[in-house]
PDB file of N, CA and C in Angstrom:
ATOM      1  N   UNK A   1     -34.084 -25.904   2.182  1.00  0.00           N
ATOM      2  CA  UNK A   1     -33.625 -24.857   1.293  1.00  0.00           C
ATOM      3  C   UNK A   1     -32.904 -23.795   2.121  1.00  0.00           C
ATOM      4  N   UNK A   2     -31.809 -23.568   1.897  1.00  0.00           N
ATOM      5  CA  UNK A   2     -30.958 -22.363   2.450  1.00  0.00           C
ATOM      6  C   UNK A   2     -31.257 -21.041   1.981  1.00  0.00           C
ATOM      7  N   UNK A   3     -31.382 -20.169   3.283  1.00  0.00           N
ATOM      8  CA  UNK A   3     -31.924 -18.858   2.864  1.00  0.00           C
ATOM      9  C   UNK A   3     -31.188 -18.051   2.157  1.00  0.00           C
ATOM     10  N   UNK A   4     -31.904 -16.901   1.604  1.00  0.00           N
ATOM     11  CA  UNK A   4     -31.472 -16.620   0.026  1.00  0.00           C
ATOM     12  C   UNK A   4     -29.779 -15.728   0.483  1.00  0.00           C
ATOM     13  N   UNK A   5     -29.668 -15.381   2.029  1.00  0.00           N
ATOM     14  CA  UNK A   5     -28.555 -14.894   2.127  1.00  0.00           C
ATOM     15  C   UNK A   5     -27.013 -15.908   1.879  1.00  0.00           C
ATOM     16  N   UNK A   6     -27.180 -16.696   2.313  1.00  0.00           N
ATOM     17  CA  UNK A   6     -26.495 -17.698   2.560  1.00  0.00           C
ATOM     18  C   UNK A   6     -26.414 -18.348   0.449  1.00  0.00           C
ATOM     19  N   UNK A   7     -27.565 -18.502  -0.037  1.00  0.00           N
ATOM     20  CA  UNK A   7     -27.133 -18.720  -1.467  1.00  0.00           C
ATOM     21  C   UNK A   7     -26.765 -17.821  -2.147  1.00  0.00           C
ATOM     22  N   UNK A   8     -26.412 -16.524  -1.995  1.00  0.00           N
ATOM     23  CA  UNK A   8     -25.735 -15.242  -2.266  1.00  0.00           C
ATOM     24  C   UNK A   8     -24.085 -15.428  -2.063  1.00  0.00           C
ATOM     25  N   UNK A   9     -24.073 -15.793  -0.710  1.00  0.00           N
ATOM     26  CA  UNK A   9     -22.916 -16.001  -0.536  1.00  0.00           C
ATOM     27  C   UNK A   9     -21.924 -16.846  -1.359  1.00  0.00           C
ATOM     28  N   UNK A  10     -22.315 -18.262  -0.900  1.00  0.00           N
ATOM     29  CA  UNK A  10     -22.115 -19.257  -1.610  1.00  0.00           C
ATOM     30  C   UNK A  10     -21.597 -18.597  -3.252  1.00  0.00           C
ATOM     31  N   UNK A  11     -22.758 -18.167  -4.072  1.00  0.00           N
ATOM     32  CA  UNK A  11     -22.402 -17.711  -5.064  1.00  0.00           C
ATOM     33  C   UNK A  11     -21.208 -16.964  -5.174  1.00  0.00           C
ATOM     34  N   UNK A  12     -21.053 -15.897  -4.148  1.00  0.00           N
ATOM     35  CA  UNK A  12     -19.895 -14.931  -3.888  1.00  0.00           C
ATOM     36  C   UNK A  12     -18.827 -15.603  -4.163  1.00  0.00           C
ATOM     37  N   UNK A  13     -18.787 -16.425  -3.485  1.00  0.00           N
ATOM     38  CA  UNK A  13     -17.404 -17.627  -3.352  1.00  0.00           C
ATOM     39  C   UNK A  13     -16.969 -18.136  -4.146  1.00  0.00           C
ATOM     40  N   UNK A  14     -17.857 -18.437  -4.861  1.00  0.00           N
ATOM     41  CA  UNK A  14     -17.628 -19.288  -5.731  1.00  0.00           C
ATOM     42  C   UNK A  14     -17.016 -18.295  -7.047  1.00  0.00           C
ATOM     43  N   UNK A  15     -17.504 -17.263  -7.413  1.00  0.00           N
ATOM     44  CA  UNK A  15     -16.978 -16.611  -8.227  1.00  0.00           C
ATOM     45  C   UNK A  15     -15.445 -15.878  -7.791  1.00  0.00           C
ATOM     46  N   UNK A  16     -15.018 -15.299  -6.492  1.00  0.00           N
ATOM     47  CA  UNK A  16     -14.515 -15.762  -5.920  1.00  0.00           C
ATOM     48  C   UNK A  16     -12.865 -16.171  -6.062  1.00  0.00           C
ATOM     49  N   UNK A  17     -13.355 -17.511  -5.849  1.00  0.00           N
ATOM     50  CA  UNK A  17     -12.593 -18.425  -6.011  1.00  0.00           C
ATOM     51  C   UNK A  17     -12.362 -18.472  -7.725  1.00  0.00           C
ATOM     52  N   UNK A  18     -12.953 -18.827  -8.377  1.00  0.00           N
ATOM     53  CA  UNK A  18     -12.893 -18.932  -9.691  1.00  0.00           C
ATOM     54  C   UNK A  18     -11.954 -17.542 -10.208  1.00  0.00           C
ATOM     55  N   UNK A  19     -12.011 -15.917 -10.025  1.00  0.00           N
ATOM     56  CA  UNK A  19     -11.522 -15.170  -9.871  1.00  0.00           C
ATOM     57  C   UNK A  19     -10.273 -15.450  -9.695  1.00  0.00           C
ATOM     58  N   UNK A  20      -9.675 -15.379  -8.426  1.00  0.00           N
ATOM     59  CA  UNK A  20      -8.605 -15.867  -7.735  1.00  0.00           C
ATOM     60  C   UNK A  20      -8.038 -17.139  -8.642  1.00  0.00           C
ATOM     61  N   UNK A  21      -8.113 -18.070  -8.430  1.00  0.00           N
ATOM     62  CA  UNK A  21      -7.323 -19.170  -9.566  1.00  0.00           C
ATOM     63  C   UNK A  21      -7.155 -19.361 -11.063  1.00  0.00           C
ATOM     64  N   UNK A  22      -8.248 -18.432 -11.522  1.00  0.00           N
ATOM     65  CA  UNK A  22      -8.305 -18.431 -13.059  1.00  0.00           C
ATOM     66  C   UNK A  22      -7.646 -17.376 -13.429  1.00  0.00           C
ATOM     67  N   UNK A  23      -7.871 -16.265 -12.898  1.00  0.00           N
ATOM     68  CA  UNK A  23      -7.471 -14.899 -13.890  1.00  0.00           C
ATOM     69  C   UNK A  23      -6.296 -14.202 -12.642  1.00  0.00           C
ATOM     70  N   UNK A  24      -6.607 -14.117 -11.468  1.00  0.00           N
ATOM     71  CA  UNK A  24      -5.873 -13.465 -10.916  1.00  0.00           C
ATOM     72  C   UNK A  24      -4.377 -13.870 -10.626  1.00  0.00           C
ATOM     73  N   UNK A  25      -4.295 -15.482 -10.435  1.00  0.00           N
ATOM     74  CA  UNK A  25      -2.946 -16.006 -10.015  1.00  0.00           C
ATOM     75  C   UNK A  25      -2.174 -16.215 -11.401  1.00  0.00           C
ATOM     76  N   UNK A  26      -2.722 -15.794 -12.293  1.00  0.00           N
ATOM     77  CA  UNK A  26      -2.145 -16.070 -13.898  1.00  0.00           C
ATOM     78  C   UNK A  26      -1.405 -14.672 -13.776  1.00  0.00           C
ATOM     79  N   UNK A  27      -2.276 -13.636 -13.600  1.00  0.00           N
ATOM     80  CA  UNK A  27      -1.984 -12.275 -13.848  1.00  0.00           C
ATOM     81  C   UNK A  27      -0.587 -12.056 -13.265  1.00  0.00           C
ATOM     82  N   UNK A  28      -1.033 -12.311 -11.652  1.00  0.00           N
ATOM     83  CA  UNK A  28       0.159 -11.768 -10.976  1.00  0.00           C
ATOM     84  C   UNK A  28       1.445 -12.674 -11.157  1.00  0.00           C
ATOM     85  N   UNK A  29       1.354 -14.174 -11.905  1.00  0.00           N
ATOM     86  CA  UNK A  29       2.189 -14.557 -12.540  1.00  0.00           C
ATOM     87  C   UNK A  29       3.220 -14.320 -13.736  1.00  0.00           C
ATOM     88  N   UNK A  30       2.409 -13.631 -14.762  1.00  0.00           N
ATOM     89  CA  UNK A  30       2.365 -13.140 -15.530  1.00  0.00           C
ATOM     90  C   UNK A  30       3.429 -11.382 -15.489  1.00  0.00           C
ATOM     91  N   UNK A  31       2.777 -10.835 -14.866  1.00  0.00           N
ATOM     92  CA  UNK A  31       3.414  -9.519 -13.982  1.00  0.00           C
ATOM     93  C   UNK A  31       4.771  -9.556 -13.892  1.00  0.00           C
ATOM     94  N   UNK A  32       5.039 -10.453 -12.637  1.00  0.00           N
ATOM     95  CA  UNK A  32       6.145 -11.104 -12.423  1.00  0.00           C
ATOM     96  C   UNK A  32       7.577 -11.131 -12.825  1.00  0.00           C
ATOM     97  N   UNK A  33       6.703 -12.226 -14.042  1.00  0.00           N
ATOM     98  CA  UNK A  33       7.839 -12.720 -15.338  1.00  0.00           C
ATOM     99  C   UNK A  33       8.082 -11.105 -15.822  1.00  0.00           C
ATOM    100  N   UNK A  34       7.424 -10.512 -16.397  1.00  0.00           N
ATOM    101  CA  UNK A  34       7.600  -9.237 -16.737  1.00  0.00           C
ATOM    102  C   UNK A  34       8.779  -8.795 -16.267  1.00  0.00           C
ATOM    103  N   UNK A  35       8.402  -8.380 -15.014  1.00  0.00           N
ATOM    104  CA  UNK A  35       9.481  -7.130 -14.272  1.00  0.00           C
ATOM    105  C   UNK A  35      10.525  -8.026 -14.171  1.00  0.00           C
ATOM    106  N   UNK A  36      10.827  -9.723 -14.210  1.00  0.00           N
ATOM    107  CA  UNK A  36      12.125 -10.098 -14.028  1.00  0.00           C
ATOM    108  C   UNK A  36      12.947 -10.396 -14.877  1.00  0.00           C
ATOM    109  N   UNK A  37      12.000 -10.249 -16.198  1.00  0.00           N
ATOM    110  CA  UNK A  37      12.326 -10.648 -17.239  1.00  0.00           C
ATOM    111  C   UNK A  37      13.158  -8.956 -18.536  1.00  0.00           C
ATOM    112  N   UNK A  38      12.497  -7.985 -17.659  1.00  0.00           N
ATOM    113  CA  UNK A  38      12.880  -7.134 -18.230  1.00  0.00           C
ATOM    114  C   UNK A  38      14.426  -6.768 -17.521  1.00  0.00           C
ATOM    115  N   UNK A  39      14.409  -7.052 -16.438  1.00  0.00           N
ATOM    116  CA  UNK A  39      15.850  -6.469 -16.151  1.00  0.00           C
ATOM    117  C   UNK A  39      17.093  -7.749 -16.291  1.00  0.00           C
ATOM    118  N   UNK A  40      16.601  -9.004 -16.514  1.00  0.00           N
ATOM    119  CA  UNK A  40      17.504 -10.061 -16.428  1.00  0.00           C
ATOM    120  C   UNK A  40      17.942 -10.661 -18.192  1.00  0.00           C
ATOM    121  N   UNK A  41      17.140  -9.501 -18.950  1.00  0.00           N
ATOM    122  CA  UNK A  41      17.376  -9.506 -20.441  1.00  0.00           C
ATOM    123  C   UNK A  41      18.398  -8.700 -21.170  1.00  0.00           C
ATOM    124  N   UNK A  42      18.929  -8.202 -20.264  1.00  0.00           N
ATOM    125  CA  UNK A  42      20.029  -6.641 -20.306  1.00  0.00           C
ATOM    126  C   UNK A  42      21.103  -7.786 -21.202  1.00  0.00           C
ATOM    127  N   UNK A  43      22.181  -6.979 -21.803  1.00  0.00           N
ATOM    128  CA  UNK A  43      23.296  -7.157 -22.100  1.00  0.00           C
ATOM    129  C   UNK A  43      23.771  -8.438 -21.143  1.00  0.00           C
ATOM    130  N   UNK A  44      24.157  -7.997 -20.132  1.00  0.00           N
ATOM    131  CA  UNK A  44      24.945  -8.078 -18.837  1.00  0.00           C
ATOM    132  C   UNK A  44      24.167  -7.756 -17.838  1.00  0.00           C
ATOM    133  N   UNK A  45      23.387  -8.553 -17.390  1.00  0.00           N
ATOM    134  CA  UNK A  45      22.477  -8.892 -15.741  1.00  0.00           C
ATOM    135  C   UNK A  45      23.306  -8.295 -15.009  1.00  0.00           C
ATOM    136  N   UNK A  46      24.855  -9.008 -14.731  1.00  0.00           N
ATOM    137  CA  UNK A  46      25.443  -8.423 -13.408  1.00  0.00           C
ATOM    138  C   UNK A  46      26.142  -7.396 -13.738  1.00  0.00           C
ATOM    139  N   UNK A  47      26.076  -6.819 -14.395  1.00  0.00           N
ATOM    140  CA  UNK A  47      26.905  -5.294 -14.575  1.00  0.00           C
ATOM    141  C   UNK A  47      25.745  -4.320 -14.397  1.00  0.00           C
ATOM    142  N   UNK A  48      24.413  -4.111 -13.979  1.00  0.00           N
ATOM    143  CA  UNK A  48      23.455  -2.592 -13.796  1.00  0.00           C
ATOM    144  C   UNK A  48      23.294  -3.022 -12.693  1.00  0.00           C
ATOM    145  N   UNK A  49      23.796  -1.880 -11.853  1.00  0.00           N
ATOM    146  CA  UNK A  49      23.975  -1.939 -10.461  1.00  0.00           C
ATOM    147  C   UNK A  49      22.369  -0.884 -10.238  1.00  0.00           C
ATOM    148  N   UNK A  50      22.010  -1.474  -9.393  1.00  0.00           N
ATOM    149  CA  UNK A  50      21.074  -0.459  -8.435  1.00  0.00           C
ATOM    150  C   UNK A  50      21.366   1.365  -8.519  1.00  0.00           C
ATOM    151  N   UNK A  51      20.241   2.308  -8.638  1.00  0.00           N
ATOM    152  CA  UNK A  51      20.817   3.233  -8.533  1.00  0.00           C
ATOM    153  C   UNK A  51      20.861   3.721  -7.293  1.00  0.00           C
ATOM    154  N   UNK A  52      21.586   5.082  -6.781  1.00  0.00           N
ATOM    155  CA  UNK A  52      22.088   5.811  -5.237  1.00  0.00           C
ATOM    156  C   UNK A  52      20.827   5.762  -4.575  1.00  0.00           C
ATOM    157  N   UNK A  53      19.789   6.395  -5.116  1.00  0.00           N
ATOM    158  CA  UNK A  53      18.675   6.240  -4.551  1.00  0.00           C
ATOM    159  C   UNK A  53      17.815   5.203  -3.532  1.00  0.00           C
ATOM    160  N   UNK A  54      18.125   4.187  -4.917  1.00  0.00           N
ATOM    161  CA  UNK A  54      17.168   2.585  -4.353  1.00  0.00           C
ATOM    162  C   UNK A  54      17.825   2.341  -3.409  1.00  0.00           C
ATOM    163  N   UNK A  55      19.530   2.359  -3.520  1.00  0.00           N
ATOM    164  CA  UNK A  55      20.272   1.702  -2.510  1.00  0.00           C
ATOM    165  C   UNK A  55      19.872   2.653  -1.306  1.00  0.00           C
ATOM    166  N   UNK A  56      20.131   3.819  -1.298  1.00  0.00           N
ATOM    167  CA  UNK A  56      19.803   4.763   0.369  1.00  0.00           C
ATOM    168  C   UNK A  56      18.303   4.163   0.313  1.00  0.00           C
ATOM    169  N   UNK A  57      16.674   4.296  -0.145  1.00  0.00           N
ATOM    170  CA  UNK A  57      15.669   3.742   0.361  1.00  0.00           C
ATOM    171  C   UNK A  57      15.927   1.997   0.859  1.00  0.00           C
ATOM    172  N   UNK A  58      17.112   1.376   0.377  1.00  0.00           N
ATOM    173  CA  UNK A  58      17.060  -0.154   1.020  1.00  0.00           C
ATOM    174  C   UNK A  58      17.787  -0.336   2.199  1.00  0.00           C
ATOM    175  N   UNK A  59      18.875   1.437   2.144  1.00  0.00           N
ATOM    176  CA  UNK A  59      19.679   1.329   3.461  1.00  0.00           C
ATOM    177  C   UNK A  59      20.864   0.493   3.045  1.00  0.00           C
ATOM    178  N   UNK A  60      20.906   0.174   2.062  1.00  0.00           N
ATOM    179  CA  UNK A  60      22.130  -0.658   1.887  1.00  0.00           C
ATOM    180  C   UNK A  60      23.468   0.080   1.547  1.00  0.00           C
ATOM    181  N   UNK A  61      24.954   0.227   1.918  1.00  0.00           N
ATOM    182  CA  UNK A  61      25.590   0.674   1.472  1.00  0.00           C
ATOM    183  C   UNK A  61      26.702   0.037   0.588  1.00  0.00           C
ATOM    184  N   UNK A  62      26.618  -1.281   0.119  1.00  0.00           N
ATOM    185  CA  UNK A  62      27.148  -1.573  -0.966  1.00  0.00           C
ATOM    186  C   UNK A  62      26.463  -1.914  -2.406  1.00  0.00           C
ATOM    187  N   UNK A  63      26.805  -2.097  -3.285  1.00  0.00           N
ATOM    188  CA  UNK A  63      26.465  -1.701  -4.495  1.00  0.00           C
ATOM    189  C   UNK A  63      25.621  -3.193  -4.565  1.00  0.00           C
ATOM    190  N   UNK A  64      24.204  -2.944  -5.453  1.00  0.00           N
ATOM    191  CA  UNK A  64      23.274  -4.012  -5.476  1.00  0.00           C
ATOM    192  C   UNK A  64      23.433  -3.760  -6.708  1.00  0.00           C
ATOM    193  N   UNK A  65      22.678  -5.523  -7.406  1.00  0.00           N
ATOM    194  CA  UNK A  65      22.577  -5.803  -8.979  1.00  0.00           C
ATOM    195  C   UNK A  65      21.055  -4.893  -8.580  1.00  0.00           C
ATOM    196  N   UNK A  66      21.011  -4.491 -10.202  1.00  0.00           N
ATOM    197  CA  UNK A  66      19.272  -3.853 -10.297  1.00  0.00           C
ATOM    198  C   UNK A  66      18.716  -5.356 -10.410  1.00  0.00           C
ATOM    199  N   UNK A  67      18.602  -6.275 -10.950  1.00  0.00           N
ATOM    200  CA  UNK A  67      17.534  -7.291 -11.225  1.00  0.00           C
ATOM    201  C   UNK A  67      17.429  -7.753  -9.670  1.00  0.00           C
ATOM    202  N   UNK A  68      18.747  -7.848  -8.782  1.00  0.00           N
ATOM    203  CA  UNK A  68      18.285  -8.341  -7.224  1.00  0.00           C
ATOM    204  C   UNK A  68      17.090  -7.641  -6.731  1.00  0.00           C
ATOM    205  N   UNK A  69      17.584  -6.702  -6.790  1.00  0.00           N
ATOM    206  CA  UNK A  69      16.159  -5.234  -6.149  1.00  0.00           C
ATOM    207  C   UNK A  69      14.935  -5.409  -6.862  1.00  0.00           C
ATOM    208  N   UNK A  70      15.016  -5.938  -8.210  1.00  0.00           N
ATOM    209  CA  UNK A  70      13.559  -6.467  -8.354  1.00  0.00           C
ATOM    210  C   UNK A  70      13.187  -7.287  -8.090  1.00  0.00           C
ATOM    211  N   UNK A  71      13.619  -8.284  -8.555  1.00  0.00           N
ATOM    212  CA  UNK A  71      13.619  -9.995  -7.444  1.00  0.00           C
ATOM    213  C   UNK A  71      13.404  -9.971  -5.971  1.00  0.00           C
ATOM    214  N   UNK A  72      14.170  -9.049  -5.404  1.00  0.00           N
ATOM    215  CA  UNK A  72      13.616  -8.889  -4.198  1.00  0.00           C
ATOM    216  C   UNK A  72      12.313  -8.103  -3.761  1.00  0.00           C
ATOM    217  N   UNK A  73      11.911  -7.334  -4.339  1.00  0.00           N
ATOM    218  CA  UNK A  73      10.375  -6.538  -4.361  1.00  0.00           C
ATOM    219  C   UNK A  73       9.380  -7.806  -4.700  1.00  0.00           C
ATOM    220  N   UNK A  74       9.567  -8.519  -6.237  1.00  0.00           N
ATOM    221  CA  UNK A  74       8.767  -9.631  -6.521  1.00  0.00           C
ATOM    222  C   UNK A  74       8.428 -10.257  -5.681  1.00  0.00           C
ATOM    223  N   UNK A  75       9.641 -10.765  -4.965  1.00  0.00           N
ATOM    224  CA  UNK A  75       9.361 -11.564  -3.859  1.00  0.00           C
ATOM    225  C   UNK A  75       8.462 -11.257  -2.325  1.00  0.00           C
ATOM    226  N   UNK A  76       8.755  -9.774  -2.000  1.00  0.00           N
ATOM    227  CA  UNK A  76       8.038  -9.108  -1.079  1.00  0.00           C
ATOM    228  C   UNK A  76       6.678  -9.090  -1.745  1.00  0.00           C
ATOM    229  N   UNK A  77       6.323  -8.610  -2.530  1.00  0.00           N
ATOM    230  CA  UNK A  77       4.999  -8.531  -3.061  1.00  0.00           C
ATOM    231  C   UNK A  77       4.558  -9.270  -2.843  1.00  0.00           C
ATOM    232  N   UNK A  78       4.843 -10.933  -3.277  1.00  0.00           N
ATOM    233  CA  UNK A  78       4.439 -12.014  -3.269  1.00  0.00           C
ATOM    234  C   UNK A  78       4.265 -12.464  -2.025  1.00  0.00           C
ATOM    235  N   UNK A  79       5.151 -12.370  -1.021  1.00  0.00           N
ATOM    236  CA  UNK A  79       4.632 -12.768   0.419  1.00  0.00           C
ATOM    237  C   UNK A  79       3.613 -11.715   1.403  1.00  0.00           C
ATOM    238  N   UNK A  80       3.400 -10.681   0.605  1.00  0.00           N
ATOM    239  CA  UNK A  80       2.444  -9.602   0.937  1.00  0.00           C
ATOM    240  C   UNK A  80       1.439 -10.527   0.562  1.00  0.00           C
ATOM    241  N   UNK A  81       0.928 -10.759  -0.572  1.00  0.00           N
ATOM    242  CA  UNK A  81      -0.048 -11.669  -0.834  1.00  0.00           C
ATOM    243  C   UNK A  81      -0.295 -13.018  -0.141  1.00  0.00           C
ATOM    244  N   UNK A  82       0.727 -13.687   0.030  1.00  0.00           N
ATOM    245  CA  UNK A  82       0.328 -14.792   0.626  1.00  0.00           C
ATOM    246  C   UNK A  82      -0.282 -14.802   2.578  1.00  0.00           C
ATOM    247  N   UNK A  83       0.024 -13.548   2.584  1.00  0.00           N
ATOM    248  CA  UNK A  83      -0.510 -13.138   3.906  1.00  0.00           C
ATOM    249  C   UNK A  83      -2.055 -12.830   4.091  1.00  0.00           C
ATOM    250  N   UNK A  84      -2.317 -11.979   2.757  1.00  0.00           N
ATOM    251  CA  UNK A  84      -3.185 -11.605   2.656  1.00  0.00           C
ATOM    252  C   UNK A  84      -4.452 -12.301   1.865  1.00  0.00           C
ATOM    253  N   UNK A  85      -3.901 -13.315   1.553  1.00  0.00           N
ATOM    254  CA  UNK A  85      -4.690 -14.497   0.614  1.00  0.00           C
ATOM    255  C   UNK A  85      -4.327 -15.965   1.112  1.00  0.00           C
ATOM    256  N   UNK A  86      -4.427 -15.994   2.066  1.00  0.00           N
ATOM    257  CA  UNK A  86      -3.617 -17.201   2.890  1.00  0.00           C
ATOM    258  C   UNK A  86      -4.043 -18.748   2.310  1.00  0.00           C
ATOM    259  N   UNK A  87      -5.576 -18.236   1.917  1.00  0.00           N
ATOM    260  CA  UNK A  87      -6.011 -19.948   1.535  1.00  0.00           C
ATOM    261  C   UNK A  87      -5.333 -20.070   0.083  1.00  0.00           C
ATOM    262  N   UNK A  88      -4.318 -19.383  -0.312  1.00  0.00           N
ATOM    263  CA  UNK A  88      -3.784 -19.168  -1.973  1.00  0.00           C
ATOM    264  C   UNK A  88      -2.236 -18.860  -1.632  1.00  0.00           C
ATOM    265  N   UNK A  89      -1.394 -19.538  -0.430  1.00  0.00           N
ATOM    266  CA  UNK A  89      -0.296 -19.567  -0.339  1.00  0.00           C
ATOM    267  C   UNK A  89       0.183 -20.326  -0.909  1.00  0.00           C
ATOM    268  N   UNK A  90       0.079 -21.360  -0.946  1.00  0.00           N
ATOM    269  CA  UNK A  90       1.152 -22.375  -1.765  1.00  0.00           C
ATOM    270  C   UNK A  90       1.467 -22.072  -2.739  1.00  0.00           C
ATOM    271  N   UNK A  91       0.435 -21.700  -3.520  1.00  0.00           N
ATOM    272  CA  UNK A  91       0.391 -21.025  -5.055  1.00  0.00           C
ATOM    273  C   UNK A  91       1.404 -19.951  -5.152  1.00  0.00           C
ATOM    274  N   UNK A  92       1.450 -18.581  -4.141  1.00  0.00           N
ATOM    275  CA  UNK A  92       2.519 -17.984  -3.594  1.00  0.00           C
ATOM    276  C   UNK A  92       3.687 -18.285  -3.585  1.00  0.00           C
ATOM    277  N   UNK A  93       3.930 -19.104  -2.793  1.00  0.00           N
ATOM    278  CA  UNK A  93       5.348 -19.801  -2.431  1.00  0.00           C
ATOM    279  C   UNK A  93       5.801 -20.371  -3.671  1.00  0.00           C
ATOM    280  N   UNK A  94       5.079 -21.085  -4.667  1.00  0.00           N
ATOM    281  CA  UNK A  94       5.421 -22.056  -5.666  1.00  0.00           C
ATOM    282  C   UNK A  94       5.945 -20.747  -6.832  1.00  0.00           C
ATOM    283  N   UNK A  95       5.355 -19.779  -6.991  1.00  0.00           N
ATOM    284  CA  UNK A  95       5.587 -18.664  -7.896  1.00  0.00           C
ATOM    285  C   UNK A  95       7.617 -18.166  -6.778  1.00  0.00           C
ATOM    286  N   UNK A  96       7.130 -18.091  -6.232  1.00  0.00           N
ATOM    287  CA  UNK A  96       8.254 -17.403  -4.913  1.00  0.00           C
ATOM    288  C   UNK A  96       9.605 -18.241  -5.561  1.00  0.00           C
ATOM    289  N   UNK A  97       9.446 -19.556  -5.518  1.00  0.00           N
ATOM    290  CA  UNK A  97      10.188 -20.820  -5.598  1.00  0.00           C
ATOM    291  C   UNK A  97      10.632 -20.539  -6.935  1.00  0.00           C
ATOM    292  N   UNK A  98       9.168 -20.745  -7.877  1.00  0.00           N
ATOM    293  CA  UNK A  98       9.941 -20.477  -9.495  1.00  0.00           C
ATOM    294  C   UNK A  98      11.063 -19.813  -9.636  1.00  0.00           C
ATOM    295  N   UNK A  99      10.217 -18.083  -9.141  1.00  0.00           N
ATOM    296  CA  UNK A  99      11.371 -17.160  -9.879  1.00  0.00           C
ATOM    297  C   UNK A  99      12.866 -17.285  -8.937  1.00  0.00           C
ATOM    298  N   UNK A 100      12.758 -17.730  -7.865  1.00  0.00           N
ATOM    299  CA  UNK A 100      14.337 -17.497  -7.193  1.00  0.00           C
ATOM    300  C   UNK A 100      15.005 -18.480  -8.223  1.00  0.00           C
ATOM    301  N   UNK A 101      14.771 -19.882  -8.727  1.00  0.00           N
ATOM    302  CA  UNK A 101      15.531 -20.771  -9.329  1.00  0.00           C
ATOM    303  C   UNK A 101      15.503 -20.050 -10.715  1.00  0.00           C
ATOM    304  N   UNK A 102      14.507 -19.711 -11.317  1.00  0.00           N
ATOM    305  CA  UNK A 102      14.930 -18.577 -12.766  1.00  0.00           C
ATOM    306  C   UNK A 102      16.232 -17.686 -12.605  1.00  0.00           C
ATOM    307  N   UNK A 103      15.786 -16.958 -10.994  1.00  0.00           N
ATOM    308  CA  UNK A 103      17.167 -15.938 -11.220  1.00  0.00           C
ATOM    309  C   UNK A 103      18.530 -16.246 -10.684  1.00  0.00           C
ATOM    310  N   UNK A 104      18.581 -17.622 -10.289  1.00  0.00           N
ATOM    311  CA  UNK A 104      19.775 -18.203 -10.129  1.00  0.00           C
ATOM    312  C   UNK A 104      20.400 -18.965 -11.694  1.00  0.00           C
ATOM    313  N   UNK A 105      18.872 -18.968 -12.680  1.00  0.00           N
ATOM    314  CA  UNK A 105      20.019 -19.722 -13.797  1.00  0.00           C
ATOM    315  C   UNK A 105      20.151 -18.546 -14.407  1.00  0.00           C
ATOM    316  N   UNK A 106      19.685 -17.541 -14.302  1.00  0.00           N
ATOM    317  CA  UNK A 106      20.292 -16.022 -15.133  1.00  0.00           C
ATOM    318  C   UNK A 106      21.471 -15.541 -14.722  1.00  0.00           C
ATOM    319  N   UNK A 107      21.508 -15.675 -12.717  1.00  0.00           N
ATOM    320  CA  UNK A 107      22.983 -15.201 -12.336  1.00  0.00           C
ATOM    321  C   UNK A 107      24.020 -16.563 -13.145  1.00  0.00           C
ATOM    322  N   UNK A 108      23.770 -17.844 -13.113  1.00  0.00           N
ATOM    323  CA  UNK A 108      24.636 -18.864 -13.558  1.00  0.00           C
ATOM    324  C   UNK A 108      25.275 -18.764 -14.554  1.00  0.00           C
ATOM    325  N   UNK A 109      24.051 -18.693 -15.612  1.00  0.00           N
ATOM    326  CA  UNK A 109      24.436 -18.034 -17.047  1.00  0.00           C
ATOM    327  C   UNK A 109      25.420 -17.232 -17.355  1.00  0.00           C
ATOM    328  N   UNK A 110      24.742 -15.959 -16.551  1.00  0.00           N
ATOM    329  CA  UNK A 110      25.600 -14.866 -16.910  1.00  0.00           C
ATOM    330  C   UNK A 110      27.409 -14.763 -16.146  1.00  0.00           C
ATOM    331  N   UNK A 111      27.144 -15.172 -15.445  1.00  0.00           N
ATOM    332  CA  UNK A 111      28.867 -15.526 -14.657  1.00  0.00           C
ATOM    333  C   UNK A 111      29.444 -16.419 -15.279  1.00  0.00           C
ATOM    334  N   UNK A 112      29.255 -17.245 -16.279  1.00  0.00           N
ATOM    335  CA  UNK A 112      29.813 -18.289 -16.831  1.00  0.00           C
ATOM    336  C   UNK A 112      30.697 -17.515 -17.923  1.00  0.00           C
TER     337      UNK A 112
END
């Protein structure tokens, strides 16, 4: 019989884990779609440029789409996590993967 610390744990984990794959990787999935979905629903995706601001905090001095700058945060976020949740990278990367091919058929779309 394993001592009662060790079946504490175990338990820990297990909830855990269950946590993490059930509710949490939905959520931050979920999230996601949100913020990319709200700026890639506009009129015209490639016509709302970034404002002066975002662009001086990105350092950039030519004019950015706003949905890039979110797409690109999404994406930082997301590899923030996979750093920080390493045994739950793939899952990461596979979300990472989704949305870049989403926001390539929104840029497609919309340039057509």
């Amino acid at each position: 019989m394993a001592p009662p610390g060790q079946a504490k744990q175990c338990q820990l984990r297990t909830f855990l884990t269950y946590y993490i794959n059930d509710l949490f990787l939905h959520q931050v999935r979920t999230e996601i779609n949100k913020e990319i979905q709200a700026v890639s629903k506009t009129a015209d995706p490639l016509k709302v440029l970034a404002s002066a601001d975002t662009m001086k905090v990105l350092g950039v001095q030519r004019p950015l789409l706003q949905s890039t700058v979110v797409v690109e945060k999404s994406i930082q976020d997301l590899m923030t996590l996979m750093q920080d949740l390493s045994a739950y990278s793939n899952q990461f990367l596979e979300m990472v993967c989704d949305k870049l091919k989403e926001y390539k058929e929104v840029c497609n779309t919309s340039y057509r």
